[in-house]
N, C-alpha and C. Protein backbone atom coordinates (compact mmCIF):
# COMPACT_ATOMS: atom_id res chain seq x y z
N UNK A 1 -21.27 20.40 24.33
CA UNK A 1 -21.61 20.01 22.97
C UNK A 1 -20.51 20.46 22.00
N UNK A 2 -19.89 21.74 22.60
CA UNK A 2 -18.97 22.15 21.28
C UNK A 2 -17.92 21.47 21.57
N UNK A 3 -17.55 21.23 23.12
CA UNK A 3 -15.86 20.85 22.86
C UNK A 3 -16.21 19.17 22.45
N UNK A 4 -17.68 18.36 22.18
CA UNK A 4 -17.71 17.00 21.84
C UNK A 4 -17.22 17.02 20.50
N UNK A 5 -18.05 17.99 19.69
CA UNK A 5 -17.30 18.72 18.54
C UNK A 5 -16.21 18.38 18.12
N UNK A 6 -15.31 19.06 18.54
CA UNK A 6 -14.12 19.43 18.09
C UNK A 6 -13.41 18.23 19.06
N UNK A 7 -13.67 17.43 20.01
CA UNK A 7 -12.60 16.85 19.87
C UNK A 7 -13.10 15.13 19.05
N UNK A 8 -14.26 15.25 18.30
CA UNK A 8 -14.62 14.15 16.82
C UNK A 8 -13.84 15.08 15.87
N UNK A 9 -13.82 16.24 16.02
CA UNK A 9 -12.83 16.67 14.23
C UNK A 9 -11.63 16.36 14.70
N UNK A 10 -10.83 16.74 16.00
CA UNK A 10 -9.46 16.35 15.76
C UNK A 10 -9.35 14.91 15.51
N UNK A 11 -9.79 14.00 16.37
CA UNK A 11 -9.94 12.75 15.54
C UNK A 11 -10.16 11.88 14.82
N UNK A 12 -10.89 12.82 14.07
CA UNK A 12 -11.26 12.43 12.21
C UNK A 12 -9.59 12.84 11.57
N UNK A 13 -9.27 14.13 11.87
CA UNK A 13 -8.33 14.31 11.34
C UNK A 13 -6.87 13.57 12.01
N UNK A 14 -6.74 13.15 13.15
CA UNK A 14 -5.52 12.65 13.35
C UNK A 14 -5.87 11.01 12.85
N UNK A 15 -6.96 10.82 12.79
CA UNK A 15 -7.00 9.11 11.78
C UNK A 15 -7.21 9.46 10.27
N UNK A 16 -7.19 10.80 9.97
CA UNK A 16 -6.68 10.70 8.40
C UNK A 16 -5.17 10.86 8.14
N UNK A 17 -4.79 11.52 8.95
CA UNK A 17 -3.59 11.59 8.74
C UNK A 17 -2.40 10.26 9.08
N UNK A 18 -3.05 9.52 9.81
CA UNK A 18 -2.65 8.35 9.86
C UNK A 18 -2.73 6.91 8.85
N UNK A 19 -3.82 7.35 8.12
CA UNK A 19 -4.18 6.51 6.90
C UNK A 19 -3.46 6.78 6.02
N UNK A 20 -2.83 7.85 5.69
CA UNK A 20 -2.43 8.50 4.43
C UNK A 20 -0.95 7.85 5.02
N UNK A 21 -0.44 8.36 6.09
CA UNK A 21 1.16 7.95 6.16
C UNK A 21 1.22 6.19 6.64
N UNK A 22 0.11 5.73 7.09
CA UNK A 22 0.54 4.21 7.65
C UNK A 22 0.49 3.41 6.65
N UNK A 23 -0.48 3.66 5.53
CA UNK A 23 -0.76 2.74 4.61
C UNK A 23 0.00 3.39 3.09
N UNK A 24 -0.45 2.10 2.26
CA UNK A 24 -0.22 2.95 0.75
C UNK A 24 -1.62 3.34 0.05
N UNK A 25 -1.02 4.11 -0.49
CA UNK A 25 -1.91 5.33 -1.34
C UNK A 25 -3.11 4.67 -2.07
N UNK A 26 -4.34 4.45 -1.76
CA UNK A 26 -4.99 3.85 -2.34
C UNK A 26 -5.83 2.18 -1.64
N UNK A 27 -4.88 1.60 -1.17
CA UNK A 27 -5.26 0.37 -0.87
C UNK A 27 -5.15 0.67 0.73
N UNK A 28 -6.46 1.35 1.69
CA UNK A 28 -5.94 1.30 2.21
C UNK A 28 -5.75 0.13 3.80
N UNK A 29 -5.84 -0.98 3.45
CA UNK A 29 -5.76 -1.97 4.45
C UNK A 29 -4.28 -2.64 4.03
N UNK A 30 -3.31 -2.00 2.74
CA UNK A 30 -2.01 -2.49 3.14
C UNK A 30 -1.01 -1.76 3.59
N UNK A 31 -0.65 -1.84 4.82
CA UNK A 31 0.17 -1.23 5.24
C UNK A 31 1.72 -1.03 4.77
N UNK A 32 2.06 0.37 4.98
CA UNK A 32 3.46 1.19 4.24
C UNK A 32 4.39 0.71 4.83
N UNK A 33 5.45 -0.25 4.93
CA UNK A 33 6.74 -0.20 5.32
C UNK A 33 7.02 1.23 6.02
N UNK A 34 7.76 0.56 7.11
CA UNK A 34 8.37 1.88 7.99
C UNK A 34 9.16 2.08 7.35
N UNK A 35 9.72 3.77 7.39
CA UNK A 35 11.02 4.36 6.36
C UNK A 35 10.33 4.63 4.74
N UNK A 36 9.19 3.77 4.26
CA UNK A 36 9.09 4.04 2.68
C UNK A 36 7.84 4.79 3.22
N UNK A 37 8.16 6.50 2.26
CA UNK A 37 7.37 7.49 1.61
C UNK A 37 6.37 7.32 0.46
N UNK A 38 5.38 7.24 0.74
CA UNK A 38 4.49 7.41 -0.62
C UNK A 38 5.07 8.71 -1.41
N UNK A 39 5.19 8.42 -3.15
CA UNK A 39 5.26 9.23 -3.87
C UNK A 39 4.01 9.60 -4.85
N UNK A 40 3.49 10.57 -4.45
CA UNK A 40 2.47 11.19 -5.29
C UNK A 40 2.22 11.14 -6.63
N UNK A 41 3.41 11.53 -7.45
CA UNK A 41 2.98 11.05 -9.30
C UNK A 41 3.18 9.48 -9.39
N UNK A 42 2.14 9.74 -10.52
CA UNK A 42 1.80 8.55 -10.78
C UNK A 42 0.57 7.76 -10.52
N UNK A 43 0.12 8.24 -9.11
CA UNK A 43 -1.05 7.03 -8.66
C UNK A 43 -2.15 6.92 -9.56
N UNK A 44 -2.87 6.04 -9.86
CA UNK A 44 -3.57 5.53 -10.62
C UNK A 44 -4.62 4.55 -9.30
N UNK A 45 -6.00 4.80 -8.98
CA UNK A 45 -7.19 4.16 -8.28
C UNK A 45 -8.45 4.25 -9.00
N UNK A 46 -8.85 3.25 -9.38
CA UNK A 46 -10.54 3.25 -10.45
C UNK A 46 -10.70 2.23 -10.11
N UNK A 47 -11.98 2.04 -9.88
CA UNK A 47 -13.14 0.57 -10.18
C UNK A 47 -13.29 0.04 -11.28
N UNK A 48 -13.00 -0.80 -11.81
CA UNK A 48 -13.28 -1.39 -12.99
C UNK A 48 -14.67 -2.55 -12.68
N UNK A 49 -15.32 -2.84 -14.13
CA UNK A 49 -16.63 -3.84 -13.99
C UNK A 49 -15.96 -5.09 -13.03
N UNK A 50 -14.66 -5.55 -13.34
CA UNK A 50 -13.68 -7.03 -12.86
C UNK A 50 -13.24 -6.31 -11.53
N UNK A 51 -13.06 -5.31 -11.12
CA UNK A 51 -12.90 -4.93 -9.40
C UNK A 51 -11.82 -3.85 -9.38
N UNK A 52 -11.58 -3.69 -8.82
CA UNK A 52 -10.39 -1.95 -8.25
C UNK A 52 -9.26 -2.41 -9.57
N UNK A 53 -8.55 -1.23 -9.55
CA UNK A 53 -7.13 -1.33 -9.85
C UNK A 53 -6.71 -0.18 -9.32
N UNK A 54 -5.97 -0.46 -8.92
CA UNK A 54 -4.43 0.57 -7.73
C UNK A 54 -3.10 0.26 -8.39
N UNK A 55 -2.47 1.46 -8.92
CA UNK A 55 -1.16 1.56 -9.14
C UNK A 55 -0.69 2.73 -7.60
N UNK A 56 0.23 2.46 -7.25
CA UNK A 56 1.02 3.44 -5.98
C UNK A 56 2.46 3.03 -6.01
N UNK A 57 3.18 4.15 -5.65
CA UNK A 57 4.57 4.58 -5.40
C UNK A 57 5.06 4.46 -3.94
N UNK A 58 5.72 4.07 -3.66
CA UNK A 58 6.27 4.38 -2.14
C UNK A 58 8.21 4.47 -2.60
N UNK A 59 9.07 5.19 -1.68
CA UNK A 59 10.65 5.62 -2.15
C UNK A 59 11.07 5.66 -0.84
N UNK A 60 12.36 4.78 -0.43
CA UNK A 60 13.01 4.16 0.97
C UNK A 60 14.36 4.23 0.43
N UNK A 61 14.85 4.23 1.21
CA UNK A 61 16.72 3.46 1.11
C UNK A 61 16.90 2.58 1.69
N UNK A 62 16.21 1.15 1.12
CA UNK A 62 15.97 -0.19 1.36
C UNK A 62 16.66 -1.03 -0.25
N UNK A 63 16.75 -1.73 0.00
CA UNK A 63 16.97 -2.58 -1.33
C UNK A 63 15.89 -3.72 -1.50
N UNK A 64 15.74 -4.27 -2.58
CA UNK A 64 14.39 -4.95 -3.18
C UNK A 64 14.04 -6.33 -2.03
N UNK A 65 15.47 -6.78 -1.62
CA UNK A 65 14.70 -7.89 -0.34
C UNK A 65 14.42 -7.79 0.70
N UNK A 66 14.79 -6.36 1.18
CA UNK A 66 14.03 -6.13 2.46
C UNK A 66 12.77 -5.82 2.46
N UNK A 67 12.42 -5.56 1.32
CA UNK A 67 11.05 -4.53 1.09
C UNK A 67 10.17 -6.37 0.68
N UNK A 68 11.28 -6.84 0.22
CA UNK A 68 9.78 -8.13 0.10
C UNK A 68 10.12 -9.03 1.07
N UNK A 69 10.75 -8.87 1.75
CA UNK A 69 10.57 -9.53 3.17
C UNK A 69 9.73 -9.22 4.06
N UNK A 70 9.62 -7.42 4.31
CA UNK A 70 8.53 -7.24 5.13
C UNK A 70 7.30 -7.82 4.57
N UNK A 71 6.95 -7.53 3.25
CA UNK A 71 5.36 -7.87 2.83
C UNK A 71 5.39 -8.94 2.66
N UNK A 72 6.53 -10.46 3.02
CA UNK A 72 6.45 -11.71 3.09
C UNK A 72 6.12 -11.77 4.31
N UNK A 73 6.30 -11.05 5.35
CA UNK A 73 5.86 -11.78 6.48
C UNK A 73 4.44 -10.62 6.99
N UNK A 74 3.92 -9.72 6.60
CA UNK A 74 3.29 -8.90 7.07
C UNK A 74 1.79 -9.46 6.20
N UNK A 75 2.04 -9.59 4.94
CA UNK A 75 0.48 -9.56 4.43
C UNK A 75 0.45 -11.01 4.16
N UNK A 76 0.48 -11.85 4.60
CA UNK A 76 -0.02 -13.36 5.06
C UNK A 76 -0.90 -13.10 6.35
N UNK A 77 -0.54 -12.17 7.45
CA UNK A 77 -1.11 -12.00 8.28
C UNK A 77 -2.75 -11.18 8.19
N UNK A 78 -2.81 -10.38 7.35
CA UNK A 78 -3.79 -10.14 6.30
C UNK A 78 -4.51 -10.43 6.18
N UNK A 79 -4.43 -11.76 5.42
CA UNK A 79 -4.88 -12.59 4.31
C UNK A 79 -4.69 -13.31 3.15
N UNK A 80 -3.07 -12.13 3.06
CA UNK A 80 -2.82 -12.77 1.27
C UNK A 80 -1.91 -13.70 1.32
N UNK A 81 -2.08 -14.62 0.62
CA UNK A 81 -1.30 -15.80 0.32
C UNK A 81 -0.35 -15.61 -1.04
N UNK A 82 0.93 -15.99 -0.67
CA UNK A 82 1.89 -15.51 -1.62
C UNK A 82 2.00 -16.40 -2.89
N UNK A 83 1.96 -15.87 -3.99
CA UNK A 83 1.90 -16.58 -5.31
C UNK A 83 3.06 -16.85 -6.09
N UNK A 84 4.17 -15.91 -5.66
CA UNK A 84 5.43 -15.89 -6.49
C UNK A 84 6.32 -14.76 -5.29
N UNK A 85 7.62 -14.39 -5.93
CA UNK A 85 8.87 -13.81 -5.16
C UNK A 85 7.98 -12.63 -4.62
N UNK A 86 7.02 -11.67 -5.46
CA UNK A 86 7.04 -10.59 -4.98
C UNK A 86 5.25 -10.29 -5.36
N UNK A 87 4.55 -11.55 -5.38
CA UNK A 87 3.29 -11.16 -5.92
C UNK A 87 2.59 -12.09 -4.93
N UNK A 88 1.32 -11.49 -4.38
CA UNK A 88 0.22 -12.15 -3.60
C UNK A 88 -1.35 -11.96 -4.27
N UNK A 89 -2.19 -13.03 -3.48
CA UNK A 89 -3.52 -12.84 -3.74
C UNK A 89 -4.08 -12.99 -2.55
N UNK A 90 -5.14 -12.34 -2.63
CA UNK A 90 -5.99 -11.61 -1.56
C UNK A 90 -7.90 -12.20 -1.95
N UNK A 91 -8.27 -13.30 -2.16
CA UNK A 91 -9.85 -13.24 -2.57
C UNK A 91 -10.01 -12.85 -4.09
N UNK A 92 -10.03 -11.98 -4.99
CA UNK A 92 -10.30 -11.67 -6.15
C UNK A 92 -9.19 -10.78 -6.41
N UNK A 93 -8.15 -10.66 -5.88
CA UNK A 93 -7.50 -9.71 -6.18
C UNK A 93 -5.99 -10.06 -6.07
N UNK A 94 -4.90 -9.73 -6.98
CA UNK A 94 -3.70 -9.64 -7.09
C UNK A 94 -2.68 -8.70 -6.60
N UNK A 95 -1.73 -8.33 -6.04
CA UNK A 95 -1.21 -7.69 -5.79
C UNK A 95 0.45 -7.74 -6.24
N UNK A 96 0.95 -6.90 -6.77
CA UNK A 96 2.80 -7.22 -7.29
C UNK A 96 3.71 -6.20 -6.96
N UNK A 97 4.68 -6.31 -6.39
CA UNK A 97 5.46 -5.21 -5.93
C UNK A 97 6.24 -5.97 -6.96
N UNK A 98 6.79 -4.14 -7.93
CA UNK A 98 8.17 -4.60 -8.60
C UNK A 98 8.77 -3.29 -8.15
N UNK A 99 10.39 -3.06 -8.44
CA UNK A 99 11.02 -2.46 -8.04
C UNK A 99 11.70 -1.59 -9.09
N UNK A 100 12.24 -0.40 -8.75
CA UNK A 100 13.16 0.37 -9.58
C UNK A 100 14.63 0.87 -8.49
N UNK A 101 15.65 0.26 -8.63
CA UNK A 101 16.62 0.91 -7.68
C UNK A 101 17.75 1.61 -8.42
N UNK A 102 17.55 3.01 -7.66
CA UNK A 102 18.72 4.51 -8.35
C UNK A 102 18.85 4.70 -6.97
N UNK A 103 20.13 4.00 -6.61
CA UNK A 103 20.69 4.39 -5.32
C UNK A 103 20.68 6.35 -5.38
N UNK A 104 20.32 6.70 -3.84
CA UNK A 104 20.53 5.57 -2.89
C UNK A 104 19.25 4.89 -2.54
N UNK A 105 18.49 5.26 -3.05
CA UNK A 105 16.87 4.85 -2.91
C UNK A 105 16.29 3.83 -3.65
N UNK A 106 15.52 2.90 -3.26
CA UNK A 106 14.19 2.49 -4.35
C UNK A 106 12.76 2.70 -4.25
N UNK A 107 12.43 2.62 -5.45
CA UNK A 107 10.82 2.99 -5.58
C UNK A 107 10.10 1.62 -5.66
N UNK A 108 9.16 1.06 -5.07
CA UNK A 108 8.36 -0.17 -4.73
C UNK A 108 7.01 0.35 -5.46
N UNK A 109 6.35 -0.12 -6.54
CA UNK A 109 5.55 -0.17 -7.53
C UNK A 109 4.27 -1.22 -6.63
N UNK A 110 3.36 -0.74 -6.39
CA UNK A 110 2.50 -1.82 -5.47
C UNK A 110 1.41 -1.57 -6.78
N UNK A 111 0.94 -2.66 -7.57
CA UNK A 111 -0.01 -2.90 -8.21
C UNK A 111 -0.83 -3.70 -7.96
N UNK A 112 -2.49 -2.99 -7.73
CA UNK A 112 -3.45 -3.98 -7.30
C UNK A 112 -4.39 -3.99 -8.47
N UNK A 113 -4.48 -5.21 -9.11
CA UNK A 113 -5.33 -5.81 -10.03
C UNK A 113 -6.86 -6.60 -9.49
N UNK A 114 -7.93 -6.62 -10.31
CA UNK A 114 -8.83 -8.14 -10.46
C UNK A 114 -7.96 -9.36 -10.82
N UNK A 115 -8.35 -10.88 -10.22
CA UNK A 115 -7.64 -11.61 -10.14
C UNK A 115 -8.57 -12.07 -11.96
N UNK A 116 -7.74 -12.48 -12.82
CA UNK A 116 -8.27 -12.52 -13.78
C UNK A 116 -9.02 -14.52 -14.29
N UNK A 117 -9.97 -14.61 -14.37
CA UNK A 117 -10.54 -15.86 -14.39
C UNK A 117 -10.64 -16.29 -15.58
């Protein structure tokens, strides 16, 4: 009974720790680019009456078209259907990666909105 225990906590904990680094901060069914770090300031996650909003950080030494290349070919598989260069929708919901690049790194801005009607 005890070692059933403990080996459900290690695997609570090795699938949290896997949520936190596979995905981004907040949303978590979209998955993190390999190489990009979530960055902690900043995040912003609330429910609003119109549905979630997610602001998150992730920081790579990628440049802005590789980073929307992966999520061009990764979150179609998903679900989301791409709306513009760097923005998808998902059912009620929006999603926009914009970018900030200060070599040697960039920071990928993943904003998840209500799709607004």
């Amino acid at each position: 009974m005890i070692r059933s225990l403990l080996v459900l906590v290690f695997l609570s904990l090795a699938t949290a720790a896997f949520a936190a680094d596979g995905f981004v901060a907040g949303i978590g069914d979209l998955p993190l680019m390999t190489g990009l770090s979530p960055v902690d300031a900043g995040h912003v996650d609330f429910d609003s009456p119109g549905g979630r909003i997610v602001i998150s950080y992730a920081k790579g030494n990628f440049d802005a078209a590789q980073v929307t290349e992966f999520y061009a070919v990764t979150l179609p598989q998903l679900g989301w259907t791409r709306t513009g260069d760097t923005s998808f929708r998902r059912e009620a919901e929006i999603l926009h990666l914009d970018y900030d690049a200060t070599p040697p790194s960039l920071t990928v801005r993943f904003s998840l909105t209500p799709l607004q009607r």
